[in-house]
Protein backbone atom coordinates (compact mmCIF):
# COMPACT_ATOMS: atom_id res chain seq x y z
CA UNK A 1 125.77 71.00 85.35
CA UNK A 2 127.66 71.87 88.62
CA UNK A 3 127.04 75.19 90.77
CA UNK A 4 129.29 77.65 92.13
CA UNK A 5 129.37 78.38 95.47
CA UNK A 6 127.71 81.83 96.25
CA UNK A 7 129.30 84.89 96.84
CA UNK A 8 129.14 86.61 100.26
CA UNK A 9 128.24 90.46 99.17
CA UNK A 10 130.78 91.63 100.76
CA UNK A 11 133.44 90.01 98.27
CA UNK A 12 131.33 91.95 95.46
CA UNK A 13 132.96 94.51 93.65
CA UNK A 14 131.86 97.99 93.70
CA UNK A 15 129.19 99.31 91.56
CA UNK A 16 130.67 102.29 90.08
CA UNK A 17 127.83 103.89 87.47
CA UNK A 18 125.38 100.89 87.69
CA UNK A 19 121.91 101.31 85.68
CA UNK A 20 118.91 99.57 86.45
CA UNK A 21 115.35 100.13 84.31
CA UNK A 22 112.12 98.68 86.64
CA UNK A 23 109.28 98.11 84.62
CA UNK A 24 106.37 98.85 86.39
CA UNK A 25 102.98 96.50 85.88
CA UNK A 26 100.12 98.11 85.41
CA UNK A 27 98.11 96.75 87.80
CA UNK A 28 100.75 98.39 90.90
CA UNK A 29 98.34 101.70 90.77
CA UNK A 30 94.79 100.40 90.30
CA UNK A 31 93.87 98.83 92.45
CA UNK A 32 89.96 98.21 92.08
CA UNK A 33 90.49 97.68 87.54
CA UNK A 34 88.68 101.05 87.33
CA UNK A 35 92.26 102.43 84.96
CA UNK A 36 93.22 104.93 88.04
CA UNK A 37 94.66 104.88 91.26
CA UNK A 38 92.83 104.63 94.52
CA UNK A 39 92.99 108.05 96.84
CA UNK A 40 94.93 106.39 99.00
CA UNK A 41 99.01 106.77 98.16
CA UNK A 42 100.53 103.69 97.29
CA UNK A 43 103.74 102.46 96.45
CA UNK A 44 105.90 99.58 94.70
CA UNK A 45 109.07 98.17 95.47
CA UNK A 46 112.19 99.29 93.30
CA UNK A 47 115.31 97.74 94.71
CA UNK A 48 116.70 96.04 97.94
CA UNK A 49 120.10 97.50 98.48
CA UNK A 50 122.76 94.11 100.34
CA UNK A 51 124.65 96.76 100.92
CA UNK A 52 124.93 100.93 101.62
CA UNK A 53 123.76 102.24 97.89
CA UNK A 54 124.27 105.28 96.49
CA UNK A 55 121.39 106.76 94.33
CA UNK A 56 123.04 108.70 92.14
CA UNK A 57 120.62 109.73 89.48
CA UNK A 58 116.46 108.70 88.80
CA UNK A 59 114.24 108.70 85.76
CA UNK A 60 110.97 108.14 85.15
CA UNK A 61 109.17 107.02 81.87
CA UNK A 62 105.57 106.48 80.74
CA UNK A 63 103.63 105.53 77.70
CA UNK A 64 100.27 106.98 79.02
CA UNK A 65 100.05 110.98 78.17
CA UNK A 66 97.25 111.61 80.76
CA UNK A 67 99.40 109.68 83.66
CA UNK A 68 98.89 112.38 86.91
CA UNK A 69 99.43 112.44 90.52
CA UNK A 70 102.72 112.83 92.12
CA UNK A 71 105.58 110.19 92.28
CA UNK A 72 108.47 110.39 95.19
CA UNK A 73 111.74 108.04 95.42
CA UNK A 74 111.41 106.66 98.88
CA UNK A 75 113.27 104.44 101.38
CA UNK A 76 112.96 101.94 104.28
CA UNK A 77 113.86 99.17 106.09
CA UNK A 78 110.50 97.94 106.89
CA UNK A 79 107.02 99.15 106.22
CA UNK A 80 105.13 99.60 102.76
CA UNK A 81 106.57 101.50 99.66
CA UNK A 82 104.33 103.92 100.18
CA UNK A 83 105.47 105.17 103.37
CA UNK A 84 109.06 105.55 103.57
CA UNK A 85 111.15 108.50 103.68
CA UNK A 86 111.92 110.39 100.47
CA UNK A 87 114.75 110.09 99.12
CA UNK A 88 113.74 112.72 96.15
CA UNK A 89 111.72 116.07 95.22
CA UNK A 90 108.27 115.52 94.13
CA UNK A 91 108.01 114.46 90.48
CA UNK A 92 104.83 114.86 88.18
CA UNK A 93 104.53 112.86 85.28
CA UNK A 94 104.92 114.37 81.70
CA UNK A 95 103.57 113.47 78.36
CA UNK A 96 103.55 109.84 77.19
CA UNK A 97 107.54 109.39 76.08
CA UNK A 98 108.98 112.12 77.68
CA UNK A 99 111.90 111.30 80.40
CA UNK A 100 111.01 112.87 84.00
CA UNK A 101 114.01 113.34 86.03
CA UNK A 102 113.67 113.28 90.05
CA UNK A 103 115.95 115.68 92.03
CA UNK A 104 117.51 113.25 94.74
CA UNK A 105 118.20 114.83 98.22
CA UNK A 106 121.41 114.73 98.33
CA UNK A 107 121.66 114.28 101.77
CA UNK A 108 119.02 111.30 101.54
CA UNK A 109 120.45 109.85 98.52
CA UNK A 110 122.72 107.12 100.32
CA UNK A 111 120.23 103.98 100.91
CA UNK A 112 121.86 102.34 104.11
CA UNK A 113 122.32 98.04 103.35
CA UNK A 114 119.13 96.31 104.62
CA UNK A 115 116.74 98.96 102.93
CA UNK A 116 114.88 98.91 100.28
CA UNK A 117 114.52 101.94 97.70
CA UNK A 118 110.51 102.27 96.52
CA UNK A 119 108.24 104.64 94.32
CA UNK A 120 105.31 106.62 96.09
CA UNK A 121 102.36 107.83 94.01
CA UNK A 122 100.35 110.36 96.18
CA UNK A 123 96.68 108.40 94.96
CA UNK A 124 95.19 111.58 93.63
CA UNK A 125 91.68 111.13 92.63
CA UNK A 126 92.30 111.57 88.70
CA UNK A 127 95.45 109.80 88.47
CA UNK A 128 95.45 107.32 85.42
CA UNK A 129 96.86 104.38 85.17
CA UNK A 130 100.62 104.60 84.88
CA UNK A 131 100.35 101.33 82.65
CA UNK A 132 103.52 100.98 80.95
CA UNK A 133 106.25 102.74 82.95
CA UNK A 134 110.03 102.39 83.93
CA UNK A 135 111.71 103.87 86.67
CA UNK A 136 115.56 103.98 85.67
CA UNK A 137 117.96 104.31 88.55
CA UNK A 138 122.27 104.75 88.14
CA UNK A 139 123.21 103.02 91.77
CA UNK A 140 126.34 102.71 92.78
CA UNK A 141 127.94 101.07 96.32
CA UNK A 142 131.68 103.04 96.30
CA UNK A 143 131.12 106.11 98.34
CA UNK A 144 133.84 109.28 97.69
């Protein structure tokens, strides 16, 4: 079967309301197998924006009840998940199955193109293991 020619991401339409779920694997937050986070925050990579991205609204989802610690949204263009610069409010986790929902910075929110968007957990000593999760972003690239 023949290929297509790629499309520069600049001929890409706009995303208007688009919504991404990122499962995340629950080895990302233990790292030594012991079921909890190290004490040291650490972070996973969410999304690579080709071009300026507009975060727009941010969920978070877990299917462990005694998931702890503090999660942020964060941004770069270089460096580890872990420490870029928030995009959101601090969110704690909630009960297995019930939807968190970050408060963005809304003068933060708009990921310039070449920067990635990642999730922060602050490492706190009793943290479990946020096996199971989604983050669910709405991104969108056409700026009012």
């Amino acid at each position: 079967m023949a290929g297509e020619v790629v499309l520069p991401i600049q001929e890409c339409p706009d995303l208007i309301a688009h919504t991404i779920s990122i499962p995340i694997p629950d080895s990302v937050f233990d790292d030594d197998g012991s079921g909890a986070s190290s004490t040291a925050a650490e972070g996973a990579y969410l999304f690579y924006c080709e071009r300026d991205t507009i975060v727009d609204a941010a969920h978070f989802l877990c299917n462990v009840t005694d998931a702890s610690g503090d999660l942020t949204l964060n941004t770069g263009s270089t460096g580890v998940a872990a420490a870029g610069s928030a995009i959101s409010s601090v969110l704690t986790p909630l009960a297995a199955g019930v939807v968190g929902t970050f408060t963005l910075t809304e003068t933060a929110n708009l990921i310039p193109a070449g920067n990635w968007i990642g999730l922060e957990h602050d490492g706190d000593d009793d943290s479990a293991d946020l096996a199971g999760c989604i983050v669910q972003l709405r991104l969108r690239t056409r700026v009012r």
